[in-house]
N, C-alpha and C. Protein backbone atom coordinates (compact mmCIF):
# COMPACT_ATOMS: atom_id res chain seq x y z
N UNK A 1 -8.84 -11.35 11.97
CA UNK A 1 -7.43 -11.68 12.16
C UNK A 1 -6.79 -10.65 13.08
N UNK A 2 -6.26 -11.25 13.91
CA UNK A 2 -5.60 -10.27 14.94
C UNK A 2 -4.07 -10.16 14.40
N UNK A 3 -3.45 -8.34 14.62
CA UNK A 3 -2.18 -8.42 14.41
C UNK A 3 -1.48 -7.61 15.36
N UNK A 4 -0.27 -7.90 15.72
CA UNK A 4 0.40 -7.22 16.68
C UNK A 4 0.68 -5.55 15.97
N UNK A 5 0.54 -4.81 16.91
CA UNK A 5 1.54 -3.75 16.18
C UNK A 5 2.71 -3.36 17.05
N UNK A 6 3.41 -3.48 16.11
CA UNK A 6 5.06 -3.10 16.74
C UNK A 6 5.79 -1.84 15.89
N UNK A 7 5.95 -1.11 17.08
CA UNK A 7 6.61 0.60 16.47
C UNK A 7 8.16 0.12 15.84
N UNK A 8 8.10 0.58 14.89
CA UNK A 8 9.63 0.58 14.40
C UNK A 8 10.16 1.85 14.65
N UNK A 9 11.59 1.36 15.16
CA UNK A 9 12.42 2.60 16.39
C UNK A 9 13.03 2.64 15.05
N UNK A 10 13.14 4.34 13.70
CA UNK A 10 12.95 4.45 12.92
C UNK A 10 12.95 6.00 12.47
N UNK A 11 14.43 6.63 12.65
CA UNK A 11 14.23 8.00 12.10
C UNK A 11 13.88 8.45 10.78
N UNK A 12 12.51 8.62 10.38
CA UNK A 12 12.14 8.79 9.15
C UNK A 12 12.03 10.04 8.75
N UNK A 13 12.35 10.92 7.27
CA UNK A 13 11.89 11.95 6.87
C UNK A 13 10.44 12.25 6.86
N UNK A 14 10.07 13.53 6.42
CA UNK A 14 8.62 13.63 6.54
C UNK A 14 8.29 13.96 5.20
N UNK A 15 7.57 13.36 4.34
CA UNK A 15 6.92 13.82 2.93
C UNK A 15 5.91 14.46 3.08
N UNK A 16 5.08 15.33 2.17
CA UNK A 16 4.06 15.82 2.27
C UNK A 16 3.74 15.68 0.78
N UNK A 17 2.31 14.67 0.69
CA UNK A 17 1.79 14.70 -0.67
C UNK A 17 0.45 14.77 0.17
N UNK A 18 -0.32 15.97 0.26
CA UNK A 18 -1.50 16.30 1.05
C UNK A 18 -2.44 16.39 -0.18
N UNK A 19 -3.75 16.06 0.63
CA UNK A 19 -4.73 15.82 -0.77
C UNK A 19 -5.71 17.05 -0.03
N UNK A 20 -6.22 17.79 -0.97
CA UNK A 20 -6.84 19.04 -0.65
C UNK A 20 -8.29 18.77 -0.05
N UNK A 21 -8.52 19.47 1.33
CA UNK A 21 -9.41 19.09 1.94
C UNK A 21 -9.73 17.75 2.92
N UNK A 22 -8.38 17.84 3.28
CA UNK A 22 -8.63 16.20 4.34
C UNK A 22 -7.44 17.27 4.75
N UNK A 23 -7.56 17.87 5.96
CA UNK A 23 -6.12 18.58 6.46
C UNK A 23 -5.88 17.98 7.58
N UNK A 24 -7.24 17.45 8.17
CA UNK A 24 -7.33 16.34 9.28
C UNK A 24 -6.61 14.97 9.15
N UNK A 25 -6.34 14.23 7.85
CA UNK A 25 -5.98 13.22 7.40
C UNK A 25 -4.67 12.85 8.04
N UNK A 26 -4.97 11.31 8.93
CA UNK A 26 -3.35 11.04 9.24
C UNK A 26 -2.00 10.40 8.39
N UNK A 27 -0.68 10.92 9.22
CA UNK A 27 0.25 10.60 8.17
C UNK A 27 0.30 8.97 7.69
N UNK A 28 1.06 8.56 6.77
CA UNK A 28 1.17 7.19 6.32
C UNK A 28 2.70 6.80 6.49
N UNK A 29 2.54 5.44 7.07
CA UNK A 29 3.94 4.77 6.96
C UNK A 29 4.55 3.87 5.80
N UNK A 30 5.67 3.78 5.24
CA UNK A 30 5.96 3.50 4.10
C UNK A 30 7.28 3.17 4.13
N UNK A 31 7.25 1.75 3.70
CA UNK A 31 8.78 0.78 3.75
C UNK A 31 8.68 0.13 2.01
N UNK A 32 9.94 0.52 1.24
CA UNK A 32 9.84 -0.10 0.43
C UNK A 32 11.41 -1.24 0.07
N UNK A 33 11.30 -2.16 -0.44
CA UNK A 33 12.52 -3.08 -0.48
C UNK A 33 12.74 -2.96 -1.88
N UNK A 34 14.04 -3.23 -2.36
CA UNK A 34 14.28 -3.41 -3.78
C UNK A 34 15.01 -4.38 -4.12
N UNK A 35 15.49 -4.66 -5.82
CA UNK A 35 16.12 -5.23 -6.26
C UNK A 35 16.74 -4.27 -6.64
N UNK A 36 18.63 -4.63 -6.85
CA UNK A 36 19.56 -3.60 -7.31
C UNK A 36 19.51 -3.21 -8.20
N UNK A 37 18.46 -3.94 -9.75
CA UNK A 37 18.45 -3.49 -10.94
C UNK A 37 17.39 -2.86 -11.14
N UNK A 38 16.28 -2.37 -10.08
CA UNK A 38 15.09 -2.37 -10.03
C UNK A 38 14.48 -1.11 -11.21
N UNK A 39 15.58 0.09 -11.44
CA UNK A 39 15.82 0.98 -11.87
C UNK A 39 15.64 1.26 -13.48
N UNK A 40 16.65 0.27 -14.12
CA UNK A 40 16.91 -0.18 -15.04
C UNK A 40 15.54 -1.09 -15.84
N UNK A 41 14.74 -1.41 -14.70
CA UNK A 41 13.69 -2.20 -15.31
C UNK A 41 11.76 -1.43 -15.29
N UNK A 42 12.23 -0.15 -14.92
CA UNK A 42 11.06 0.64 -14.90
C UNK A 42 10.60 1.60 -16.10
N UNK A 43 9.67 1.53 -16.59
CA UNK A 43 9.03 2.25 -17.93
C UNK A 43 10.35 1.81 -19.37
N UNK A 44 10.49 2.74 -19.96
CA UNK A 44 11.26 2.35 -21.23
C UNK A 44 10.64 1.55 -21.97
N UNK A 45 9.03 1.87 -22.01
CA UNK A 45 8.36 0.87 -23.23
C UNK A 45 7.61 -0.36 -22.59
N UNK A 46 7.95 -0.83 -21.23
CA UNK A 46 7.94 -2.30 -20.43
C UNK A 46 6.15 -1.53 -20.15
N UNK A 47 6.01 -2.71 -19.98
CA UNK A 47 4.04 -3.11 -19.40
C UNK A 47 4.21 -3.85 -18.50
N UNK A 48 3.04 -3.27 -17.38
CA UNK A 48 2.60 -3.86 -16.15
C UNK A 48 1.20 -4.73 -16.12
N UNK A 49 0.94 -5.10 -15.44
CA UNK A 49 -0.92 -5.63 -15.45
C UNK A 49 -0.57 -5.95 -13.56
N UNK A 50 -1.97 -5.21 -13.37
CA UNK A 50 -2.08 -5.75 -11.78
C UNK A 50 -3.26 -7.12 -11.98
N UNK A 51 -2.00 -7.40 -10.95
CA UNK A 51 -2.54 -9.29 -9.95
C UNK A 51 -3.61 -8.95 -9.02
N UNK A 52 -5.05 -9.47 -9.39
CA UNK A 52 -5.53 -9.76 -8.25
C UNK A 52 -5.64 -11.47 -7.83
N UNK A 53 -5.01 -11.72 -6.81
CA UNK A 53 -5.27 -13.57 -6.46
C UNK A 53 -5.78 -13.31 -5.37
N UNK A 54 -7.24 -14.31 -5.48
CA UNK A 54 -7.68 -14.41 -4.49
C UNK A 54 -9.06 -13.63 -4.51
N UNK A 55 -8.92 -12.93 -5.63
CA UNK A 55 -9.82 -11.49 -5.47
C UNK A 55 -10.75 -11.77 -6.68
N UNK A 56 -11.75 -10.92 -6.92
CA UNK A 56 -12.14 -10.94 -8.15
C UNK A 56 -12.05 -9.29 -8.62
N UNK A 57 -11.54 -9.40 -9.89
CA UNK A 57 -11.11 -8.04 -10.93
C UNK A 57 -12.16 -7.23 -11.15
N UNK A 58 -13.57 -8.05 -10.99
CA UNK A 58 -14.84 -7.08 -11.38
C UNK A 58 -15.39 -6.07 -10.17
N UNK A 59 -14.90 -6.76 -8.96
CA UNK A 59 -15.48 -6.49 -7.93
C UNK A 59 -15.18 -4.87 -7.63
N UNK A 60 -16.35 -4.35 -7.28
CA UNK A 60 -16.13 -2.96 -7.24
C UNK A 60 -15.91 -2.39 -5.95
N UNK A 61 -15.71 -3.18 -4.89
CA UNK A 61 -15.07 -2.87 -3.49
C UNK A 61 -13.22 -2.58 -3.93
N UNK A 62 -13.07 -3.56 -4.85
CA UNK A 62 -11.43 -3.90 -5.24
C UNK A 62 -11.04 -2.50 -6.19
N UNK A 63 -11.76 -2.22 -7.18
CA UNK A 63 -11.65 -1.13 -8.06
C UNK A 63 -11.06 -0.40 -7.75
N UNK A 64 -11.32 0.46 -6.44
CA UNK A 64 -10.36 1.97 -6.20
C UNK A 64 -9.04 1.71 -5.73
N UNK A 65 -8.46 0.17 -5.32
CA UNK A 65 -7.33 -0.13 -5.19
C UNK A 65 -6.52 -0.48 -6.42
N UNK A 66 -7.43 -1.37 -7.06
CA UNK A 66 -6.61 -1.48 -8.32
C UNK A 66 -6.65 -0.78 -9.14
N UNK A 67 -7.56 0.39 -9.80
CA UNK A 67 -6.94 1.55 -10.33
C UNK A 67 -5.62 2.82 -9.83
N UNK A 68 -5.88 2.78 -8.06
CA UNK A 68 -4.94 3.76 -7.52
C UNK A 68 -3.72 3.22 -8.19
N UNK A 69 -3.26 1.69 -7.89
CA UNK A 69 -1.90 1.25 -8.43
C UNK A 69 -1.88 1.44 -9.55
N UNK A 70 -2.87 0.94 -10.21
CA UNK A 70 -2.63 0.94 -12.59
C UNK A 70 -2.19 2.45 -12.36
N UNK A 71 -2.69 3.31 -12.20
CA UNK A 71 -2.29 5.20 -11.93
C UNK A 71 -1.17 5.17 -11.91
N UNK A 72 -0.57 4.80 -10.85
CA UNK A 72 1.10 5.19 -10.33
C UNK A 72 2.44 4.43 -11.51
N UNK A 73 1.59 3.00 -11.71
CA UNK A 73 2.39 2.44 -12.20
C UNK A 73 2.70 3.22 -13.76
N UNK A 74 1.20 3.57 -14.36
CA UNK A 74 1.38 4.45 -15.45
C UNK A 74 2.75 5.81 -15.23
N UNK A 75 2.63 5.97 -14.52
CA UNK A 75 3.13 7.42 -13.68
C UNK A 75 4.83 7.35 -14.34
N UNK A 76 4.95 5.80 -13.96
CA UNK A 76 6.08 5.58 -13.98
C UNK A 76 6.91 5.33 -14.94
N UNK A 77 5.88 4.86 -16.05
CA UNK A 77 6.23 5.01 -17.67
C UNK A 77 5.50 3.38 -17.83
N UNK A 78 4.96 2.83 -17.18
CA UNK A 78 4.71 1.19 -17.22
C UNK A 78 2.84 1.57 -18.47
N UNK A 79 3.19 1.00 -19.78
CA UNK A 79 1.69 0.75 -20.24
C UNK A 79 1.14 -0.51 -19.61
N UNK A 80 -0.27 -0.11 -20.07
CA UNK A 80 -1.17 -1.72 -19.52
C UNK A 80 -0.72 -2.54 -20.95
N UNK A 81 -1.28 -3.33 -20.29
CA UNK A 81 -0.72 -4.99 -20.89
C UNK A 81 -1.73 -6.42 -20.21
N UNK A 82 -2.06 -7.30 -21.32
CA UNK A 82 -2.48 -8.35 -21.16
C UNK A 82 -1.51 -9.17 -19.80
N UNK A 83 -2.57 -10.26 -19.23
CA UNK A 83 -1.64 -10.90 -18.19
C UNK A 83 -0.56 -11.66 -19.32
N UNK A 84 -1.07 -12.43 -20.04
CA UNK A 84 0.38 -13.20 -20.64
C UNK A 84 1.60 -11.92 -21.66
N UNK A 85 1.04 -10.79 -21.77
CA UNK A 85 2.14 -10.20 -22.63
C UNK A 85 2.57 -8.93 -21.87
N UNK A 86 1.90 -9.02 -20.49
CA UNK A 86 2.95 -8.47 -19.21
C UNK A 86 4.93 -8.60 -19.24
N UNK A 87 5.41 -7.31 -18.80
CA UNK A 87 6.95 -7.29 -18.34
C UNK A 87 6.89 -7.56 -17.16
N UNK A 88 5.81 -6.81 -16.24
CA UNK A 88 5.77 -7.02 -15.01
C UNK A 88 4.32 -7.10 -14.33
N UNK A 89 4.38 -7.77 -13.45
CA UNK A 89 3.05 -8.44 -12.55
C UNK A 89 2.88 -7.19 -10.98
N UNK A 90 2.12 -6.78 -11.29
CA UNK A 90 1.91 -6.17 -9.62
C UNK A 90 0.88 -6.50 -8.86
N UNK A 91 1.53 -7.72 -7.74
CA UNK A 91 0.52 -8.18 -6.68
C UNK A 91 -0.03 -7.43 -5.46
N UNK A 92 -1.08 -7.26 -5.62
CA UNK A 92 -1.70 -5.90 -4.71
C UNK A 92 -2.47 -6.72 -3.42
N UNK A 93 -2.46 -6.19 -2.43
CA UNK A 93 -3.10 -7.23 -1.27
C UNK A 93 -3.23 -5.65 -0.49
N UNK A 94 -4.25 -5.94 -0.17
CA UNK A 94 -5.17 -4.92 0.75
C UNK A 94 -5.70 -5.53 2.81
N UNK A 95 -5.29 -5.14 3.38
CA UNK A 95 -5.55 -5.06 4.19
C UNK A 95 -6.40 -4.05 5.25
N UNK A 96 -7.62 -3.94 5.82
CA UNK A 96 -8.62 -3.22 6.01
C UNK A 96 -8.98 -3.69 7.63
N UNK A 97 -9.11 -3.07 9.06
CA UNK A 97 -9.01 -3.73 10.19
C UNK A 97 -9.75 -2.32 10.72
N UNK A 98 -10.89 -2.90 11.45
CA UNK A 98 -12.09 -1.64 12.12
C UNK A 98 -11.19 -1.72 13.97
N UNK A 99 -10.57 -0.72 14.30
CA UNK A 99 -10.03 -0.80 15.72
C UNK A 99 -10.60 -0.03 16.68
N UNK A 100 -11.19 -0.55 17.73
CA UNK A 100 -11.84 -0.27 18.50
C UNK A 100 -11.09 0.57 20.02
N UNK A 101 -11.94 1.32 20.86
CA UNK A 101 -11.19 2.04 21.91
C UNK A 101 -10.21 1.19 22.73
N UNK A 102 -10.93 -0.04 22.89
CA UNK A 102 -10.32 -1.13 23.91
C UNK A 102 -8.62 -1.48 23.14
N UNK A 103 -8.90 -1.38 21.82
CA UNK A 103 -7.94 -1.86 20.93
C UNK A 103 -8.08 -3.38 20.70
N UNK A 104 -9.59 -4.16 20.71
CA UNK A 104 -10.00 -5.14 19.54
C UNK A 104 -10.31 -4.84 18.45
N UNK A 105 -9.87 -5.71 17.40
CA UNK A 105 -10.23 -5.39 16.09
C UNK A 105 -10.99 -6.64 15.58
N UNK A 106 -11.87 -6.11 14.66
CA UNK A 106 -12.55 -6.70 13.98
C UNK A 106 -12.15 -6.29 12.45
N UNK A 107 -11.67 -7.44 11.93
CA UNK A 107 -11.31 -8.12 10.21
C UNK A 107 -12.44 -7.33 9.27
N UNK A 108 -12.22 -6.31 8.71
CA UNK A 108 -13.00 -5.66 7.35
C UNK A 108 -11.81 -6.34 5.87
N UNK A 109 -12.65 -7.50 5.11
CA UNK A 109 -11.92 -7.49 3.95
C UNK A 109 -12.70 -6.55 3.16
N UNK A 110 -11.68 -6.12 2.27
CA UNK A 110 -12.17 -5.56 0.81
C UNK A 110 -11.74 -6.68 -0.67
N UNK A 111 -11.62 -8.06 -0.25
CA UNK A 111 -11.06 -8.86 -1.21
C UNK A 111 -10.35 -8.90 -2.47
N UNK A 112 -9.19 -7.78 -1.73
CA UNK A 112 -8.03 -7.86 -2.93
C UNK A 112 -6.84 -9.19 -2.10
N UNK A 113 -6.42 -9.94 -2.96
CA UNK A 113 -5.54 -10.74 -2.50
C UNK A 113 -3.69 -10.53 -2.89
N UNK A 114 -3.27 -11.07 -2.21
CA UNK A 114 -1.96 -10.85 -2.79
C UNK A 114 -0.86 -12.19 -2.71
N UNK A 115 0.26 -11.81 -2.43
CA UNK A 115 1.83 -12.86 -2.52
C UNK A 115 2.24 -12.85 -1.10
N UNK A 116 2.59 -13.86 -0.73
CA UNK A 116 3.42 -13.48 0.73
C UNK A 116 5.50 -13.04 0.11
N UNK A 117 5.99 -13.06 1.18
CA UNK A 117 7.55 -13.08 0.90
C UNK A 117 8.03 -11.28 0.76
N UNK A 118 8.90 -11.03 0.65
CA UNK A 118 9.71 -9.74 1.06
C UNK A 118 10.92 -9.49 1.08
N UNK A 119 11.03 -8.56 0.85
CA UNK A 119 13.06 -8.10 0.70
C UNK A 119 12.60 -7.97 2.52
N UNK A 120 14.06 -8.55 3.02
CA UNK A 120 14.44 -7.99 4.53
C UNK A 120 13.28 -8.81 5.15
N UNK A 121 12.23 -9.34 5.16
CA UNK A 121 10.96 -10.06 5.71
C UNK A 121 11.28 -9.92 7.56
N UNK A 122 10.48 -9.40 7.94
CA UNK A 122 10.63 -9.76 9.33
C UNK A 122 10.57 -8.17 9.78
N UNK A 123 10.97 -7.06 9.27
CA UNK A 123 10.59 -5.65 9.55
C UNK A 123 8.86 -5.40 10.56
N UNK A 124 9.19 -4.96 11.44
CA UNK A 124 8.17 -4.72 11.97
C UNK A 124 7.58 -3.36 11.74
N UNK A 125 6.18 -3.00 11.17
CA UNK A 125 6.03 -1.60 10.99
C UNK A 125 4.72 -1.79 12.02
N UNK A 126 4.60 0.08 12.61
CA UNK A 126 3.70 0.14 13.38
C UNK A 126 2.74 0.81 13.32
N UNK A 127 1.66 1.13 13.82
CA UNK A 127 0.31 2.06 13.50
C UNK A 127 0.39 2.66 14.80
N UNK A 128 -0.20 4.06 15.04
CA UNK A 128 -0.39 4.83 16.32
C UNK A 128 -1.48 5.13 16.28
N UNK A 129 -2.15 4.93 17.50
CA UNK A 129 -3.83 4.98 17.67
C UNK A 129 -3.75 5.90 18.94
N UNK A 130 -4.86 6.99 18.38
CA UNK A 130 -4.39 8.03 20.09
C UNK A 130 -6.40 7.68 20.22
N UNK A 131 -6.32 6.87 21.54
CA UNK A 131 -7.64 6.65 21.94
C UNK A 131 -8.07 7.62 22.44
N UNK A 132 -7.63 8.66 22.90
CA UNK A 132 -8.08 9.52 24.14
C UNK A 132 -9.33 10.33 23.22
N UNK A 133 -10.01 11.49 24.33
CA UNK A 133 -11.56 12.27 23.90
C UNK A 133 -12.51 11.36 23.40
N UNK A 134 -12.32 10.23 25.03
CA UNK A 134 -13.66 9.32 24.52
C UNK A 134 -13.43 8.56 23.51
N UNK A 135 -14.84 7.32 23.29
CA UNK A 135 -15.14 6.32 22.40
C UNK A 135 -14.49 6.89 21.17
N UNK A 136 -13.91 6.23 20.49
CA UNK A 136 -13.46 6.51 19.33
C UNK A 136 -13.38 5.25 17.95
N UNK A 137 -13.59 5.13 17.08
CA UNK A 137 -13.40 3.81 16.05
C UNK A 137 -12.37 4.26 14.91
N UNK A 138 -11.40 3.57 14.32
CA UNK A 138 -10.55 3.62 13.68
C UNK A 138 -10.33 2.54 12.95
N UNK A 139 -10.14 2.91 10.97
CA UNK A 139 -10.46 2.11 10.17
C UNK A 139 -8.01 1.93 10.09
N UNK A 140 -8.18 1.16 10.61
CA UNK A 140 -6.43 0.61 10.44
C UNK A 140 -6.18 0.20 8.78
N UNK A 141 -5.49 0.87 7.66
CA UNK A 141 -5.39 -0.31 6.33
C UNK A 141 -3.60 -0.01 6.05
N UNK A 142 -3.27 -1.28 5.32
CA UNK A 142 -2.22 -1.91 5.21
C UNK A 142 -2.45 -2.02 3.42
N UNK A 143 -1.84 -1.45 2.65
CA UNK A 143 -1.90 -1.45 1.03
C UNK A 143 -0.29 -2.26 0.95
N UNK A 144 0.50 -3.38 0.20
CA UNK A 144 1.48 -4.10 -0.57
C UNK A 144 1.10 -3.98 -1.56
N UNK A 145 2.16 -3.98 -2.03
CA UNK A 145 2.42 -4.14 -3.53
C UNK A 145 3.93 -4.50 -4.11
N UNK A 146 4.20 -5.85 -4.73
CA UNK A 146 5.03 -6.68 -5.04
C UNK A 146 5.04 -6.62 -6.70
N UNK A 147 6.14 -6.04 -7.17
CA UNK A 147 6.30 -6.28 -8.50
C UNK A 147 7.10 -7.27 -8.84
N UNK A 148 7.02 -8.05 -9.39
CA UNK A 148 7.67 -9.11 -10.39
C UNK A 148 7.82 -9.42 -11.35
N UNK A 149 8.89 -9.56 -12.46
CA UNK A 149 9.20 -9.99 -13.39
C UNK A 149 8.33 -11.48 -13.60
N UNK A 150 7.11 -11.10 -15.03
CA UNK A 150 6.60 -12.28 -14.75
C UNK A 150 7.13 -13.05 -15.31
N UNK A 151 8.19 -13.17 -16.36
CA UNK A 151 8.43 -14.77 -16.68
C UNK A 151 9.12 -15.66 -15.74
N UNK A 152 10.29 -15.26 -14.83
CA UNK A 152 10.79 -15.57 -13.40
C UNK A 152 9.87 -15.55 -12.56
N UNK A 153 9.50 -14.69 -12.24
CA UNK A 153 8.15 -14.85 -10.81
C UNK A 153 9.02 -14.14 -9.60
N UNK A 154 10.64 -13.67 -10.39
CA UNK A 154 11.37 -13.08 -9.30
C UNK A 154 10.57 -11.52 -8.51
N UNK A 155 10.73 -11.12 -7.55
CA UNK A 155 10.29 -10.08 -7.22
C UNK A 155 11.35 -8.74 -7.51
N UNK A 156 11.31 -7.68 -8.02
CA UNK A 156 12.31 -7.03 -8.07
C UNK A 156 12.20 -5.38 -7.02
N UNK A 157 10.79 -5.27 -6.61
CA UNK A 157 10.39 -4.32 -5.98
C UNK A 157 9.02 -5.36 -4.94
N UNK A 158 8.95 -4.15 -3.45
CA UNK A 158 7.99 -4.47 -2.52
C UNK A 158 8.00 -2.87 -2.08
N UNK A 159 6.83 -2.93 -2.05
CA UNK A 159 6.31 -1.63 -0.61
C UNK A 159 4.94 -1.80 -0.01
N UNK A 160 5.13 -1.42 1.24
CA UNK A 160 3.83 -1.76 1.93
C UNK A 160 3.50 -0.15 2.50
N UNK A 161 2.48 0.49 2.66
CA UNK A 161 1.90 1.68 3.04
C UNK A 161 0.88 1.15 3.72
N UNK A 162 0.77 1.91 5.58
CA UNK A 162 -0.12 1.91 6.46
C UNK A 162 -0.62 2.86 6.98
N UNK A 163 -1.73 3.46 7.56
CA UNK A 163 -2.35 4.28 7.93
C UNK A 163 -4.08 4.00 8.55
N UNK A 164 -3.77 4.92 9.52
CA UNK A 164 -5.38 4.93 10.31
C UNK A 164 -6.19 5.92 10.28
N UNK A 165 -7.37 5.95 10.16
CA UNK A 165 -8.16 7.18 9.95
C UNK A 165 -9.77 6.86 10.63
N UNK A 166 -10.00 8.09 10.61
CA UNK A 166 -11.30 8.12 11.91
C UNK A 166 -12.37 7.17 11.01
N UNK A 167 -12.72 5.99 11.91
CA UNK A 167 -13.69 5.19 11.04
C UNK A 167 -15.25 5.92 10.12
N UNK A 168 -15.59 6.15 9.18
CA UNK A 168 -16.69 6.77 8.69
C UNK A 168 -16.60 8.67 8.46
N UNK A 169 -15.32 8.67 8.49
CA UNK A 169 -14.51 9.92 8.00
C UNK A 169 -14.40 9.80 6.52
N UNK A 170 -14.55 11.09 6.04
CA UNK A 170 -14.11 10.90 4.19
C UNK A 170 -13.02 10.22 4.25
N UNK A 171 -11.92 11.00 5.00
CA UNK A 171 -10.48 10.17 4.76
C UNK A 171 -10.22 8.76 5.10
N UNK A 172 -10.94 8.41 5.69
CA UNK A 172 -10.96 6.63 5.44
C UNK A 172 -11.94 6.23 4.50
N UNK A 173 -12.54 6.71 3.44
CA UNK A 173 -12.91 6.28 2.86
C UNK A 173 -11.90 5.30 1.27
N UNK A 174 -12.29 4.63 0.76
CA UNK A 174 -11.81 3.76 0.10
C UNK A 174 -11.34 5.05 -1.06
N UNK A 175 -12.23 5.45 -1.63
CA UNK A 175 -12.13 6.12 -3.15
C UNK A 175 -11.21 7.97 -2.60
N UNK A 176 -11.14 8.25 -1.35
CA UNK A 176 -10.31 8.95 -1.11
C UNK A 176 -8.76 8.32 -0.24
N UNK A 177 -8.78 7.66 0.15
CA UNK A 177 -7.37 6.56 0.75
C UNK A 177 -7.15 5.69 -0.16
N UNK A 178 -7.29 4.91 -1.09
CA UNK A 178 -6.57 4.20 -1.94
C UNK A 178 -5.58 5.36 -2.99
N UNK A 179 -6.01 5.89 -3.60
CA UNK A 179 -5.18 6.87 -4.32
C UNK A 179 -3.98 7.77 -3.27
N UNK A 180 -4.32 8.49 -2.14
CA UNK A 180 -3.50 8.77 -1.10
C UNK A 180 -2.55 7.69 -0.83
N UNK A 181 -2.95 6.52 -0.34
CA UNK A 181 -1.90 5.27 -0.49
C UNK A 181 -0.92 4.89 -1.74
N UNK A 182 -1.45 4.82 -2.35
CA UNK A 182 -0.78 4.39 -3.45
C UNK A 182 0.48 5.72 -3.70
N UNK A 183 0.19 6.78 -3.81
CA UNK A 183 0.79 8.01 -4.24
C UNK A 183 2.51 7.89 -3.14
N UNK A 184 1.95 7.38 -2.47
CA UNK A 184 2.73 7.61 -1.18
C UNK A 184 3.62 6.21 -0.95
N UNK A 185 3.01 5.43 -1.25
CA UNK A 185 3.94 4.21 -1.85
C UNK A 185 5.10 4.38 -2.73
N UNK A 186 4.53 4.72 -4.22
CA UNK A 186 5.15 4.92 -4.98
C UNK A 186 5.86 6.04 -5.02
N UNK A 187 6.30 7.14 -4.33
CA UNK A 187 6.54 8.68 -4.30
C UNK A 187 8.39 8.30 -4.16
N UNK A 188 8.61 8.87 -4.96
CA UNK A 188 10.65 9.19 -4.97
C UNK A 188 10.75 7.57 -5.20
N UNK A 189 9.81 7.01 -6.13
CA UNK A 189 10.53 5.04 -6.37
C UNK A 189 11.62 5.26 -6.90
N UNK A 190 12.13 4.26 -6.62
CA UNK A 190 12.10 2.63 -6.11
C UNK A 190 12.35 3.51 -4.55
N UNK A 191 12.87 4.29 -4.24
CA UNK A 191 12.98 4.43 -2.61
C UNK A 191 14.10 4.05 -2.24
N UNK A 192 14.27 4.09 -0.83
CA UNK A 192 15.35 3.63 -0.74
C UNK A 192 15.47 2.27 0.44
N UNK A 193 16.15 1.70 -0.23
CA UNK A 193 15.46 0.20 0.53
C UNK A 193 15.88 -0.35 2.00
N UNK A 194 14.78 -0.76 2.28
CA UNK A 194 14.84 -1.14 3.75
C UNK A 194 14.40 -0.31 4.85
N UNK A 195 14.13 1.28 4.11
CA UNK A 195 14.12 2.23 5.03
C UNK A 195 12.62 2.70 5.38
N UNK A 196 11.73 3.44 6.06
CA UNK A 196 10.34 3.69 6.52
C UNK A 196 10.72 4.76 6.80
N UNK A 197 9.55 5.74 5.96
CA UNK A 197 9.40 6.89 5.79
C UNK A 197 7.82 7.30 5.78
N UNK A 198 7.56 9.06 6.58
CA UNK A 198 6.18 8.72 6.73
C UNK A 198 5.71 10.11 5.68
N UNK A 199 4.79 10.21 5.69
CA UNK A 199 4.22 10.99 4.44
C UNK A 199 2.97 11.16 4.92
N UNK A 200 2.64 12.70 4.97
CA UNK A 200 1.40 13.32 5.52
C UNK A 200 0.61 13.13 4.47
């Protein structure tokens, strides 16, 4: 699947949640949308369960994504919970893209699936690829995550976290970048909405 990337003209703060020993590791971009009550409806006893659609739950490509999120969401005061005796649903969709010097990409799934739709929908976020010092390969990934109230199906939170890293580098690896993602997603939630912020 081919996708455009478009820079969002975008004065962002700079976070630093650095993971020890990746000092090389590039920063991450991070837009999250909310609902106004979104606040009011986080931990205080409430249970989460992550959504995989599309995906399968056993699959151990999917694992280090869907534990990074169960982590954070814990973080947040959310226990696990059965899908039917869920407060809230978190739809996780993974995106994974091998980018080449020319800047073709070739489609890497890791078959987590997710929800389409979005607070603000239409935000363009961008990735920066510095080709130069020669041939170079770059693993591009895109982590969402959509919480919803499951008996509505309303959404009350979205954030999407992007980042590129040297293809076959630790730091693109799955079991060291899913937890980095996620952390960085979720970091100062609910966030503040509409806005993109990047985080080393």
């Amino acid at each position: 699947m081919r996708r455009s990337a478009i820079v969002a003209l975008i004065a962002t703060p700079l976070l630093s949640l650095a993971v020890p020993g990746l000092a090389s590791a590039n920063p991450i971009e991070v837009t999250r949308f909310a609902a106004s009550d979104v606040a009011t409806r986080v931990g205080h006893g409430a249970a989460a369960v992550v959504s995989v659609s599309g995906g399968d739950p056993q699959s151990l490509a999917d694992q280090p994504w869907i534990a990074a999120v169960q982590r954070e969401l814990a973080s947040l005061g959310y226990g696990a919970a059965t899908p039917g005796a869920a407060d809230v649903v978190a739809e996780v969709d993974v995106q994974r893209e091998t980018v080449g010097r020319s800047g073709s990409r070739g489609p890497v799934s890791v078959g987590v699936g997710g929800a389409t739709g979005s607070y603000g929908g239409g935000l363009g976020l961008g990735l920066g690829f510095n080709f130069g010092g020669g041939p170079r390969r770059l693993d591009a990934t895109r982590v969402r995550v959509i919480l919803r109230d499951r008996v509505s199906g309303q959404p009350i939170w979205e954030g999407r976290a992007e980042n590129s890293e040297k293809s076959g580098s630790r730091a693109a690896s799955a079991d060291v970048l899913a937890p980095r993602l996620a952390r960085a997603l979720f970091a100062g939630f609910p966030g503040q909405s509409g806005t993109t912020i990047t985080v080393k």
